[in-house]
C-alpha atoms as a PDB file:
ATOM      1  CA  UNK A   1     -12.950  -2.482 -33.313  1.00  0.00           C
ATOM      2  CA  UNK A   2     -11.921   0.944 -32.161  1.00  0.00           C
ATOM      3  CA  UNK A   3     -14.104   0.496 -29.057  1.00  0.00           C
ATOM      4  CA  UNK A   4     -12.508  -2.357 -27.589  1.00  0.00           C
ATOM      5  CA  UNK A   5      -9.158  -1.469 -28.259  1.00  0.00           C
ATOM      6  CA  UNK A   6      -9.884   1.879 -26.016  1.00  0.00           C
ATOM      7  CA  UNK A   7     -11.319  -0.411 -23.247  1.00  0.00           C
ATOM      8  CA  UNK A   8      -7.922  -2.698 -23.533  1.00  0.00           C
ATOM      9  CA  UNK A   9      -5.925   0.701 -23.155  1.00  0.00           C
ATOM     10  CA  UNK A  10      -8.003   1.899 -20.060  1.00  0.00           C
ATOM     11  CA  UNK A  11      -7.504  -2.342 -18.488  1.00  0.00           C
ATOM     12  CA  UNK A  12      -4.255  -1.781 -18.646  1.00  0.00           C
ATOM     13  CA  UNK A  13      -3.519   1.980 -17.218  1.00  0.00           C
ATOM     14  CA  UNK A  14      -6.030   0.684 -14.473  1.00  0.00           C
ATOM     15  CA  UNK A  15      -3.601  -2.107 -13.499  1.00  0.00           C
ATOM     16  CA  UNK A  16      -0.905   0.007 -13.503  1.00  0.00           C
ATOM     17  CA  UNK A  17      -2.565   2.351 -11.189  1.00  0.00           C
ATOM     18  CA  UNK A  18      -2.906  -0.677  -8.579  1.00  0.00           C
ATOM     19  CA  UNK A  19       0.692  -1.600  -9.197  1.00  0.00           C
ATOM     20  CA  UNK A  20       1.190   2.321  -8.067  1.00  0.00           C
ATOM     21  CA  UNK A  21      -0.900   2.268  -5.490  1.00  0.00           C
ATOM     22  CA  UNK A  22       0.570  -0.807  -3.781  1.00  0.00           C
ATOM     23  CA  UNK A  23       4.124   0.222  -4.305  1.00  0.00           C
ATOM     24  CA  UNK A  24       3.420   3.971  -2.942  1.00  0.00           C
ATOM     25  CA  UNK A  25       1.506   2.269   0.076  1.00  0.00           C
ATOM     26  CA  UNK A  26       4.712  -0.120   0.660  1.00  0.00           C
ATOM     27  CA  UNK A  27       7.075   3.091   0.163  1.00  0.00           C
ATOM     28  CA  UNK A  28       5.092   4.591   3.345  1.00  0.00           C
ATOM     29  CA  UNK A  29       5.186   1.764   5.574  1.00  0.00           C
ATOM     30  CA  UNK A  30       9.144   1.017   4.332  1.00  0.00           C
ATOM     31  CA  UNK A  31       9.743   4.829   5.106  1.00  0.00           C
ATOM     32  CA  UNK A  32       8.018   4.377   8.809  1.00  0.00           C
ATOM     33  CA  UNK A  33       9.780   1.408   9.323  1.00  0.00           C
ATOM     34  CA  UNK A  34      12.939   3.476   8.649  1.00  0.00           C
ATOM     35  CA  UNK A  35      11.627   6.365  11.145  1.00  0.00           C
ATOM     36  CA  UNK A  36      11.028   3.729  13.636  1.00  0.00           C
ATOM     37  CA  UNK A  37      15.187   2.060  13.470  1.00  0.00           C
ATOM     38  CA  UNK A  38      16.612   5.487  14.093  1.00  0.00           C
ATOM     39  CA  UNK A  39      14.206   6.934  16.622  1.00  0.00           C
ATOM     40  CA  UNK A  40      15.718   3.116  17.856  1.00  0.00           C
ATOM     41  CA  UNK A  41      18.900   4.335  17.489  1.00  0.00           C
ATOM     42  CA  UNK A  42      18.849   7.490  18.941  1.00  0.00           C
ATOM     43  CA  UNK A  43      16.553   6.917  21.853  1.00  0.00           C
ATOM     44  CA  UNK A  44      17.866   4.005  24.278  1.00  0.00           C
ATOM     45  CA  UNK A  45      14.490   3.370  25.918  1.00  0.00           C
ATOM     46  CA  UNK A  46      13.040   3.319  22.575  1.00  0.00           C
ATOM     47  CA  UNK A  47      16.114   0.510  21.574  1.00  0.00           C
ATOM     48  CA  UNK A  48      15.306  -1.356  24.209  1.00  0.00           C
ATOM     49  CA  UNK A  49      11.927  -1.669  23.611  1.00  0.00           C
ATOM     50  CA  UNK A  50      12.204  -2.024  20.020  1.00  0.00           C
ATOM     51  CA  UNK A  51      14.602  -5.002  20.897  1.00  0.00           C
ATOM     52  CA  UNK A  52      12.295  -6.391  23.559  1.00  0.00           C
ATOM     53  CA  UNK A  53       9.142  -6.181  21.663  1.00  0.00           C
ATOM     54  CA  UNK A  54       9.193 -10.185  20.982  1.00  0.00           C
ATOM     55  CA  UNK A  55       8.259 -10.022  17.021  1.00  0.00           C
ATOM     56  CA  UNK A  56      12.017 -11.310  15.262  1.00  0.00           C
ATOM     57  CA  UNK A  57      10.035 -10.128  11.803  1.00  0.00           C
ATOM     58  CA  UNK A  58       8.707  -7.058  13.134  1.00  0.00           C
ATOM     59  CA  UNK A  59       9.411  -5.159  10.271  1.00  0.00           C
ATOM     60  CA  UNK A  60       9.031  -7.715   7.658  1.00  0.00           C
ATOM     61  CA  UNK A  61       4.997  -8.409   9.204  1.00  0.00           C
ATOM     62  CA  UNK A  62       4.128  -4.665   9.120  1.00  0.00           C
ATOM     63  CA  UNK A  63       5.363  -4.643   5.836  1.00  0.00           C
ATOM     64  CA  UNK A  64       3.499  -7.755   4.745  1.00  0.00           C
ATOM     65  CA  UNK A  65       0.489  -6.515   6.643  1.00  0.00           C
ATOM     66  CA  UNK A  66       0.509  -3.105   4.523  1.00  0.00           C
ATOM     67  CA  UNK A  67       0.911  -5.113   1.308  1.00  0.00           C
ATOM     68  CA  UNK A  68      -2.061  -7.065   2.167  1.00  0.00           C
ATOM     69  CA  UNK A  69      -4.167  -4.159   3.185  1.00  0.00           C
ATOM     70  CA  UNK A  70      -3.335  -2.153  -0.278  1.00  0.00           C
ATOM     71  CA  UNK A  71      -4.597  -5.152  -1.829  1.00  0.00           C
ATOM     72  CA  UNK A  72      -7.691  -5.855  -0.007  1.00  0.00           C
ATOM     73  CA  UNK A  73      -8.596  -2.253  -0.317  1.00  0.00           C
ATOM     74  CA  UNK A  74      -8.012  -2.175  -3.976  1.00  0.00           C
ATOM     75  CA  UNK A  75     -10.006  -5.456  -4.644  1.00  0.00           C
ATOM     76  CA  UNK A  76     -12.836  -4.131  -2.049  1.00  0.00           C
ATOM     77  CA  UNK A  77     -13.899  -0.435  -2.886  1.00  0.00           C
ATOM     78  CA  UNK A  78     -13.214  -1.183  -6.573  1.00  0.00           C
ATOM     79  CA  UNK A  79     -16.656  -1.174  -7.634  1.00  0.00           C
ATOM     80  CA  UNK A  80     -17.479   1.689  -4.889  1.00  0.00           C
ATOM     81  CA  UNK A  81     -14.832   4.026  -6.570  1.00  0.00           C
ATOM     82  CA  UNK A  82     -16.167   2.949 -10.210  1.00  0.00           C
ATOM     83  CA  UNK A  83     -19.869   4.108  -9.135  1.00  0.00           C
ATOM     84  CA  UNK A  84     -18.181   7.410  -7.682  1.00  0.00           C
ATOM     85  CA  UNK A  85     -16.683   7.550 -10.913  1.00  0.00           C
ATOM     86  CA  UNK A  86     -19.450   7.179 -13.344  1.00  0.00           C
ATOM     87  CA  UNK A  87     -21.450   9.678 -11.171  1.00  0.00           C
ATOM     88  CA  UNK A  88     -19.051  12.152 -11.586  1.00  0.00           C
ATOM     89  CA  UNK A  89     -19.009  11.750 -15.330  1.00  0.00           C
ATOM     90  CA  UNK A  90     -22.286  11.776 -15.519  1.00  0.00           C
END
């Protein structure tokens, strides 16, 4: 059926565009993370608090924590954004 093939095609570019969505969302918090080491660097009050902060997995956690925000947003507002959607189609 010509029908559900088009519905398979749209599945899939929709899971791509949550793949996309994630990875751009860990790209931000990866690029902070970066702004963060060399404002580290350069600034020695900021290095010592950076290395005084207690959190070993500082960076790994914020990373985590963005990953798992992406996703709960994604799996949340999924229907909103699909009722935005169809209202703007008409």
């Amino acid at each position: 059926m010509p029908g559900n093939h088009h519905q398979k095609r749209c599945r899939k570019k929709y899971n791509w565009l949550n793949f996309f969505i994630i990875c751009i969302c860990l790209a931000i918090s990866a690029f902070y993370e970066l702004i963060e080491w060399c404002v580290a660097i350069v600034s020695k009050e900021a290095a010592e608090h950076f290395r005084h902060s207690g959190l070993h997995w500082d960076t790994q956690s914020d990373m985590a924590f963005a990953l798992l925000g992406a996703i709960v947003a994604l799996v949340t507002l999924k229907h909103t954004h699909d009722r935005q959607i169809s209202k703007f189609n008409g």
